[in-house]
C-alpha atoms as a PDB file:
ATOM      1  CA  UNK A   1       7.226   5.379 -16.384  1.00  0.00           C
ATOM      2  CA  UNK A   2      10.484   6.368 -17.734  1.00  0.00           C
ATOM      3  CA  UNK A   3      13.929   5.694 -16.469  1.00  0.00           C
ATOM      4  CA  UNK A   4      14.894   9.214 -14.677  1.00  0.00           C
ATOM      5  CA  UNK A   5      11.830   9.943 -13.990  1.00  0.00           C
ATOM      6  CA  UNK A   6      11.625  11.372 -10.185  1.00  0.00           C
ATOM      7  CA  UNK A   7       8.237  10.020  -7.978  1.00  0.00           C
ATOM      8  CA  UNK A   8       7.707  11.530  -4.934  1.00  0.00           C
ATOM      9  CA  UNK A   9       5.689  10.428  -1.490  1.00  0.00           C
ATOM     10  CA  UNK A  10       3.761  12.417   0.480  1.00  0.00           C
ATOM     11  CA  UNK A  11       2.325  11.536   3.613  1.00  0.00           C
ATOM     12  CA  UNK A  12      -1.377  12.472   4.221  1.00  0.00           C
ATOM     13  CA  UNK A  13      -1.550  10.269   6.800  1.00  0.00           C
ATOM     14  CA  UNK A  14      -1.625  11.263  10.816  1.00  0.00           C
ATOM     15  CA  UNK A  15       0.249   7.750  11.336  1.00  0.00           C
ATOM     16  CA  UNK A  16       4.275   7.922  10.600  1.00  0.00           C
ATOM     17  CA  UNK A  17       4.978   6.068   7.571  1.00  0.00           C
ATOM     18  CA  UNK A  18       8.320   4.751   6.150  1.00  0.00           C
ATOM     19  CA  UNK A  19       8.547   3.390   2.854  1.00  0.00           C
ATOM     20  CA  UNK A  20      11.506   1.050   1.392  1.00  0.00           C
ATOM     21  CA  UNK A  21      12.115  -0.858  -1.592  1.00  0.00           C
ATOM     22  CA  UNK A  22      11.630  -5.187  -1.518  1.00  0.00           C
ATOM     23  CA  UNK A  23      12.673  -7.981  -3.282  1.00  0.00           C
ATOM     24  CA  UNK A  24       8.845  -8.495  -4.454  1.00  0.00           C
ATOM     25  CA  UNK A  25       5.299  -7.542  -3.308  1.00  0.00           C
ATOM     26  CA  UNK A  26       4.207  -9.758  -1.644  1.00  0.00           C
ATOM     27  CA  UNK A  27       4.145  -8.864   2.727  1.00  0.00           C
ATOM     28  CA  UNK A  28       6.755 -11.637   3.427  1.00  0.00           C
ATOM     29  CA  UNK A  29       9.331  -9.711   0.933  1.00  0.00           C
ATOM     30  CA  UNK A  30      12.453  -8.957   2.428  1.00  0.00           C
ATOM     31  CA  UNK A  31      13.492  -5.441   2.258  1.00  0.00           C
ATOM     32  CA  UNK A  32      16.183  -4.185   0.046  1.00  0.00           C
ATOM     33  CA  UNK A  33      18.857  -1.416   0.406  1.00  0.00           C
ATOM     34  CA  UNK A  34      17.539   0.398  -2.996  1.00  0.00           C
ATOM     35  CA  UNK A  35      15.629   2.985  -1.163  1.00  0.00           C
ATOM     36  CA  UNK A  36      14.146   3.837   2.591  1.00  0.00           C
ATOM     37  CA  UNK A  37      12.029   6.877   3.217  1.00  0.00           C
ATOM     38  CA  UNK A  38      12.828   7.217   6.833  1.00  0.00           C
ATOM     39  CA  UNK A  39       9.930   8.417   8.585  1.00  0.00           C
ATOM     40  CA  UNK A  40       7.231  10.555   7.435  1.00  0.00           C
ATOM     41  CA  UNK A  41       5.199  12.425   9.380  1.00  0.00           C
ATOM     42  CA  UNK A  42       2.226  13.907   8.000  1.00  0.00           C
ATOM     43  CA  UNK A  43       2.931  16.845   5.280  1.00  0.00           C
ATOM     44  CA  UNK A  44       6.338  14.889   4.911  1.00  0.00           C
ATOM     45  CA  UNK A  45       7.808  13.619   1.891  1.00  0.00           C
ATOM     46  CA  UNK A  46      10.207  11.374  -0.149  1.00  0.00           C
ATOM     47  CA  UNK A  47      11.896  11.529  -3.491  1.00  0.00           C
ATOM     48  CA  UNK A  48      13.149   8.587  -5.601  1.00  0.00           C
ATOM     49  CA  UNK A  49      14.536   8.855  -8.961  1.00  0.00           C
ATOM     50  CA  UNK A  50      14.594   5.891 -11.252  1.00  0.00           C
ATOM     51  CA  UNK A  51      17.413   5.361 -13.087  1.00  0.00           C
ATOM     52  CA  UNK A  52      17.160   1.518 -14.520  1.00  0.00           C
ATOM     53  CA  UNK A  53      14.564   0.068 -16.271  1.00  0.00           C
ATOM     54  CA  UNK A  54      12.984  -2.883 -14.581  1.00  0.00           C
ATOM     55  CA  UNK A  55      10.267  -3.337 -11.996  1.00  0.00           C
ATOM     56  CA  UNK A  56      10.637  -1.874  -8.620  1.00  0.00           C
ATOM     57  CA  UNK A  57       8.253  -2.944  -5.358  1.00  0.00           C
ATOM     58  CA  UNK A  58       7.918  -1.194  -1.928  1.00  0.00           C
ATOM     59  CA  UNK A  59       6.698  -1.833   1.472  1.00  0.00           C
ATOM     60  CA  UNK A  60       5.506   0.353   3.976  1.00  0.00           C
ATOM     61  CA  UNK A  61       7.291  -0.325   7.372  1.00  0.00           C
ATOM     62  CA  UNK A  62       6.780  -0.830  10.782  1.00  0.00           C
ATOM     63  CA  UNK A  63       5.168  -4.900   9.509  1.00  0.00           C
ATOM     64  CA  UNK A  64       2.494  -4.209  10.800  1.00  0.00           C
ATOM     65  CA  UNK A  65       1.428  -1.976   7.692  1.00  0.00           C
ATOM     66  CA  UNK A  66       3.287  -3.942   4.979  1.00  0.00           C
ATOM     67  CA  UNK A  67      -0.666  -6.244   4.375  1.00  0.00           C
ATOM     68  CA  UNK A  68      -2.050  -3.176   3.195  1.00  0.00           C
ATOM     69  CA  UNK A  69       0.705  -0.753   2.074  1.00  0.00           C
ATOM     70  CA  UNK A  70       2.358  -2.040  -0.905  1.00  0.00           C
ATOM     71  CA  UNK A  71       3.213  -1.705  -4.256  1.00  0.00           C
ATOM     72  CA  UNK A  72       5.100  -1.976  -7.526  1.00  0.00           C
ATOM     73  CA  UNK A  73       6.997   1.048  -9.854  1.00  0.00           C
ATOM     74  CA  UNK A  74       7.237  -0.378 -13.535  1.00  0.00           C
ATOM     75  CA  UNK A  75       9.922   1.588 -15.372  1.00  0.00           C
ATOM     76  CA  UNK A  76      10.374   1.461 -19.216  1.00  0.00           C
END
């Protein structure tokens, strides 16, 4: 994607989720203060705009959820 380009979360889930940016992808990352959700119920959601170019990676947080909920925004 872009630099400025906006991405936004939704939550389709019936579990709360909260996502926040890491210092990589994998589960063990430690979180980072570049963005946090707060939590999302279902229906609820989150906007981030990106405004450097590099890659970004998020967790999904309580632990418990970071195995399976994870990911990486590449921005160009």
């Amino acid at each position: 994607m872009k630099v400025g380009t906006k991405v936004k979360c939704t939550n389709g889930d019936t579990v709360i989720h909260r996502l926040a940016s890491a210092s990589s992808i994998k589960t063990s990352a430690k979180l980072t203060v570049m963005f946090r959700s707060g939590s999302l119920s279902k229906g609820q959601s989150f906007s981030f705009t990106f405004k450097k170019k590099r890659t970004f990676f998020y967790l999904c947080i309580p632990p418990r959820a970071m195995a399976t909920m994870h990911g990486r925004v590449v921005v160009s």
